[in-house]
N, C-alpha and C. Protein backbone atom coordinates (compact mmCIF):
# COMPACT_ATOMS: atom_id res chain seq x y z
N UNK A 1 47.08 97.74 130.29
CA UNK A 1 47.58 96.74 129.37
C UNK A 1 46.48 95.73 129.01
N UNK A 2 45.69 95.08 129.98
CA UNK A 2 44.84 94.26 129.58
C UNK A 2 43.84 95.02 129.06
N UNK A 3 43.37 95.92 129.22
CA UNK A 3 42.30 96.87 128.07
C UNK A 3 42.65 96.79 126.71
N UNK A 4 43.75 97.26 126.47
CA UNK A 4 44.21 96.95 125.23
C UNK A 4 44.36 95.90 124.37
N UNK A 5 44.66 94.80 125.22
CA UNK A 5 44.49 93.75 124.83
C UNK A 5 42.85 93.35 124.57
N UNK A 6 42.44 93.17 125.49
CA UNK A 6 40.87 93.01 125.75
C UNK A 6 40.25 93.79 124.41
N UNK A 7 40.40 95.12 123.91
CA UNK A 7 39.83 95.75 122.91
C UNK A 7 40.54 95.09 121.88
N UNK A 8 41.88 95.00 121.95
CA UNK A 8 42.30 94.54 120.71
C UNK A 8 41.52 93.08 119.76
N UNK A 9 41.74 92.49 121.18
CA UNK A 9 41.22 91.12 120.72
C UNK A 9 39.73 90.88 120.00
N UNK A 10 39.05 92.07 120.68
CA UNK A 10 37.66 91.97 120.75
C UNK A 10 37.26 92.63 118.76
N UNK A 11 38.25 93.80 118.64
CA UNK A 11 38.52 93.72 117.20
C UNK A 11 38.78 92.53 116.23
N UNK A 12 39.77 91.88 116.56
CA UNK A 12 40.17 90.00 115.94
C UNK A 12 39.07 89.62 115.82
N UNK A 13 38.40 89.54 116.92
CA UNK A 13 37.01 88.91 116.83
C UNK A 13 35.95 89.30 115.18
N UNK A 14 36.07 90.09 115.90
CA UNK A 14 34.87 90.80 114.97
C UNK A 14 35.42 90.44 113.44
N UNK A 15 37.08 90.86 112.83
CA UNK A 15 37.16 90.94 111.98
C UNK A 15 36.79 89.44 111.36
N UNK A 16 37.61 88.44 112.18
CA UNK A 16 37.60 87.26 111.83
C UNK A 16 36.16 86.79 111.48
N UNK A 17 35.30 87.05 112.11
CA UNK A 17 33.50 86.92 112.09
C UNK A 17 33.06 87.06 110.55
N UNK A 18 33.78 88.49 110.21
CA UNK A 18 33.54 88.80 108.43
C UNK A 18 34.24 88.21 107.67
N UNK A 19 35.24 87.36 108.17
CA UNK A 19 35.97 86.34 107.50
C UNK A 19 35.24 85.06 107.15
N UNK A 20 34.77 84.90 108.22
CA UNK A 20 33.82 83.26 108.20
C UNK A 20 32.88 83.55 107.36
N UNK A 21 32.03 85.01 107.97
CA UNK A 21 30.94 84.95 106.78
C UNK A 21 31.24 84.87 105.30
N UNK A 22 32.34 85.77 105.36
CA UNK A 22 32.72 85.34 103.29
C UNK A 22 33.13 83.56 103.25
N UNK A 23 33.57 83.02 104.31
CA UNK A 23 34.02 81.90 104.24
C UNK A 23 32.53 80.76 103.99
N UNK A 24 31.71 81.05 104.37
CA UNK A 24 30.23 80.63 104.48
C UNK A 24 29.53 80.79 102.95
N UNK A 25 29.74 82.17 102.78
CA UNK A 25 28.93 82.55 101.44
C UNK A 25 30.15 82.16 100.06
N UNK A 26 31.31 81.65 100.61
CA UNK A 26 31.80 80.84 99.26
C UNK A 26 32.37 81.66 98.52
N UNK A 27 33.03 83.15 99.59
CA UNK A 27 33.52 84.36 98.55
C UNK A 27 35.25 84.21 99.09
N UNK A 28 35.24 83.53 100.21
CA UNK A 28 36.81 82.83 101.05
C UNK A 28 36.87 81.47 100.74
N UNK A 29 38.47 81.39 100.77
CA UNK A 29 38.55 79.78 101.20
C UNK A 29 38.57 79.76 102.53
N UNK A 30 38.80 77.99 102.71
CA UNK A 30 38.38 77.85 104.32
C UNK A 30 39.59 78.11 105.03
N UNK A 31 39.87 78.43 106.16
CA UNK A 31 41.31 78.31 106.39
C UNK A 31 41.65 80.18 106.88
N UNK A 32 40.87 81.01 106.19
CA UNK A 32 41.24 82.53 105.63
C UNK A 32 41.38 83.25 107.35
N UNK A 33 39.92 82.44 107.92
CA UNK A 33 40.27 83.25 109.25
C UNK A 33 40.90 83.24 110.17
N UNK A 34 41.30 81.46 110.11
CA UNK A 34 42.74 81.08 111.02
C UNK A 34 43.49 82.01 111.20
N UNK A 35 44.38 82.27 109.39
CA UNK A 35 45.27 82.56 108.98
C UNK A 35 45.24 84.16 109.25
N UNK A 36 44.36 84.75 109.37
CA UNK A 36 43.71 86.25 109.39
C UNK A 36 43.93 86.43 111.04
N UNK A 37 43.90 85.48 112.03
CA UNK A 37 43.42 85.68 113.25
C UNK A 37 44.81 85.31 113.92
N UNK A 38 46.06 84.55 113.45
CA UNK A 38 47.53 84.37 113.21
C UNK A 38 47.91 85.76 113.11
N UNK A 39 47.74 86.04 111.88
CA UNK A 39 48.65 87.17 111.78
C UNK A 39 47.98 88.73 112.34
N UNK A 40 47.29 88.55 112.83
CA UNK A 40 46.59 89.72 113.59
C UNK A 40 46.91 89.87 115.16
N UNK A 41 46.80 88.61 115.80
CA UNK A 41 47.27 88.61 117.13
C UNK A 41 48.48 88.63 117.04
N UNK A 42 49.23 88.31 116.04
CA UNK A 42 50.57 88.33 116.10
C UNK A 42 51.24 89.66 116.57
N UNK A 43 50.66 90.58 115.44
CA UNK A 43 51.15 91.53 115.37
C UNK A 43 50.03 92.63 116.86
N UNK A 44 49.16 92.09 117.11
CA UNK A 44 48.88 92.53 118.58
C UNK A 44 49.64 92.40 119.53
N UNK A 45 50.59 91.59 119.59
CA UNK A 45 51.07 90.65 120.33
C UNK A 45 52.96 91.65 120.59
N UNK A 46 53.20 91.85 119.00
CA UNK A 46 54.53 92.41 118.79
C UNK A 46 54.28 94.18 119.39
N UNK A 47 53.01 94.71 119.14
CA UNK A 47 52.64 96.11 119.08
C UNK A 47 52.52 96.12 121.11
N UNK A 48 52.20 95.67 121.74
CA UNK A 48 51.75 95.42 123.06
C UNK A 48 53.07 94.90 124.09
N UNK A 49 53.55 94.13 123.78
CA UNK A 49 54.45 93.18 124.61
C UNK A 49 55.56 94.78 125.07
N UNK A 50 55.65 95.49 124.62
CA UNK A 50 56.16 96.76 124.78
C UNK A 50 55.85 97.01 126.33
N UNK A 51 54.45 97.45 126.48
CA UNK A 51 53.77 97.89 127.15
C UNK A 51 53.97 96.95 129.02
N UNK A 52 54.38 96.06 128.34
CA UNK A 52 53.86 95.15 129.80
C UNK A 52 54.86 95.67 130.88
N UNK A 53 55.13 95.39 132.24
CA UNK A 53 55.53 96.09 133.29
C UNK A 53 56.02 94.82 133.83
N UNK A 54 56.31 93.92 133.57
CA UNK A 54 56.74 92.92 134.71
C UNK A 54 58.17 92.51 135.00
N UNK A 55 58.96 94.19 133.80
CA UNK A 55 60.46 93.50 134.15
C UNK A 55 61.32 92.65 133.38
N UNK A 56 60.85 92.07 132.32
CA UNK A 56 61.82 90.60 131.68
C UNK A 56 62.94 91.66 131.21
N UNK A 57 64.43 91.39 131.87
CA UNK A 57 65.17 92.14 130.83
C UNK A 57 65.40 91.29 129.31
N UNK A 58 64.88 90.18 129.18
CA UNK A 58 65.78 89.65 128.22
C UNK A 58 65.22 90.06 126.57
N UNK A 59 66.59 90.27 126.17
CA UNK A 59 65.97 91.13 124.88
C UNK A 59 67.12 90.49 123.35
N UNK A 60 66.52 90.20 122.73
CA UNK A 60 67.15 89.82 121.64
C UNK A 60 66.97 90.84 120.17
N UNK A 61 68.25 91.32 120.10
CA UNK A 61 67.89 92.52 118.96
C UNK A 61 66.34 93.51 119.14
N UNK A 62 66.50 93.67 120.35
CA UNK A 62 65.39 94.82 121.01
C UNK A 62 64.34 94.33 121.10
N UNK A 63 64.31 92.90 120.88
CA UNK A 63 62.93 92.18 120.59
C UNK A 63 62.88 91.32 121.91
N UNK A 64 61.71 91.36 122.64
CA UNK A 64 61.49 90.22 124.05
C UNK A 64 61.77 88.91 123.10
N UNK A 65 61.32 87.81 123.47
CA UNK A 65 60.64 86.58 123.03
C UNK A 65 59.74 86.43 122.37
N UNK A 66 59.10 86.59 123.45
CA UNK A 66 57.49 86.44 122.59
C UNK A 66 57.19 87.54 121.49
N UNK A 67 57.67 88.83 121.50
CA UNK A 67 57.75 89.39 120.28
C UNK A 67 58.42 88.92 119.29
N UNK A 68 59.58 88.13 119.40
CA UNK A 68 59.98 87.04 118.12
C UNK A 68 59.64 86.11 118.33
N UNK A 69 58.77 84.89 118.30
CA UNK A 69 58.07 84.50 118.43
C UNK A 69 56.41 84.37 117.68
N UNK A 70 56.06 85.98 118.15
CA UNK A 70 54.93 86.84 117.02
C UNK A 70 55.40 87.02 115.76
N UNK A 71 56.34 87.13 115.63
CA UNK A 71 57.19 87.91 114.37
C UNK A 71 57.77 86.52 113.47
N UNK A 72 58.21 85.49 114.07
CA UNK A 72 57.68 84.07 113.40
C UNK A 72 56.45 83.62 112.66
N UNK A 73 55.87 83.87 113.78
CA UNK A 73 54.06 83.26 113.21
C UNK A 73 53.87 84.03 112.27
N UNK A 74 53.94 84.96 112.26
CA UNK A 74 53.07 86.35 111.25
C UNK A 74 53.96 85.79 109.97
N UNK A 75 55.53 85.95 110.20
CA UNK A 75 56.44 85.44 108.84
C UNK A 75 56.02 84.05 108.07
N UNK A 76 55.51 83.12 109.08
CA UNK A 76 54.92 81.65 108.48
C UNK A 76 53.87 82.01 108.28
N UNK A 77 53.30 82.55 108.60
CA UNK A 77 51.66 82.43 107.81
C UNK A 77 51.46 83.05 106.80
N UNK A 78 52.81 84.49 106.46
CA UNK A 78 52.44 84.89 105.37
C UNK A 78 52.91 83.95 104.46
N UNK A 79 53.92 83.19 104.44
CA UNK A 79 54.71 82.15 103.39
C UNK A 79 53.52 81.09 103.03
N UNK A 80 53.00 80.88 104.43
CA UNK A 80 51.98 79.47 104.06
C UNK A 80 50.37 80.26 103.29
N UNK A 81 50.30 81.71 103.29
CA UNK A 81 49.50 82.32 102.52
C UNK A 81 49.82 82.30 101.37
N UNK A 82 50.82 82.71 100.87
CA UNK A 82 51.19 82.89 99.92
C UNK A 82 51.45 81.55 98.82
N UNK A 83 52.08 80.80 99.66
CA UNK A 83 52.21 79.20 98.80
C UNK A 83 50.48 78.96 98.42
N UNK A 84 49.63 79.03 98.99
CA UNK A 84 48.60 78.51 98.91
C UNK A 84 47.72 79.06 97.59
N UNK A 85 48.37 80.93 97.88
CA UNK A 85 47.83 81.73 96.82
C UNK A 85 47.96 81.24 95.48
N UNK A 86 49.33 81.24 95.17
CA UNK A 86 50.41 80.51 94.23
C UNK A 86 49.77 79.10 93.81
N UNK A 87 48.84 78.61 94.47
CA UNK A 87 48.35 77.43 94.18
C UNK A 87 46.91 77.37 93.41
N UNK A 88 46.29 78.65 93.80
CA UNK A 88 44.83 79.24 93.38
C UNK A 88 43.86 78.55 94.79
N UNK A 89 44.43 78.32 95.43
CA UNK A 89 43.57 77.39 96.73
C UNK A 89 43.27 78.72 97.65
N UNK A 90 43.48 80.58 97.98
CA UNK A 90 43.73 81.24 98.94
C UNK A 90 43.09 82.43 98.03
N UNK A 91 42.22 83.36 98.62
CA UNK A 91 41.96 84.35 98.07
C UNK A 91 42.96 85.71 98.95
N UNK A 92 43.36 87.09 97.87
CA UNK A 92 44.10 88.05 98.80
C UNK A 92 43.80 88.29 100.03
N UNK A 93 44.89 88.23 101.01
CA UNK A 93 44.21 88.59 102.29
C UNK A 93 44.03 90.43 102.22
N UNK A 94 42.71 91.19 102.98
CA UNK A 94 42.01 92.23 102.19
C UNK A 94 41.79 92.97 104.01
């Protein structure tokens, strides 16, 4: 489980990195990799929490917590992407 995580994250990383750089060279707005690095762990977060072994029965519409929770964040950030888009302030997330 923590490998996965550990690789996963280590992907976020990286992607977010090519985020900043467009964010640097003035081809992103600022803000892009937050929002990129939100909805990426999020959904690391929803894809994984599966996996873990420690037992929680508690389950809401098949979903732990913290998988709704992930599934929040990812839903707000696309809204707060999107408002922003709608504004011309946000380039497509790509």
């Amino acid at each position: 489980m923590q490998l996965y995580e550990s690789a996963g994250l280590a992907l976020i990383a990286l992607f977010c990195r090519v985020i900043l750089t467009r964010v640097e060279a003035e081809q992103a707005q600022a803000g892009s990799a937050f929002r990129c690095y939100l909805i990426l762990y999020g959904l690391l977060r929803i894809v994984l929490d599966p996996l873990r072994a420690d037992g929680r029965p508690e389950r809401f519409l098949g979903f732990s917590h913290q998988q709704l929770i992930a599934l929040l964040i990812v839903a707000a950030v696309l809204v707060w992407h999107q408002t922003m888009h709608k504004r011309g302030r946000a380039t497509p997330i790509s």
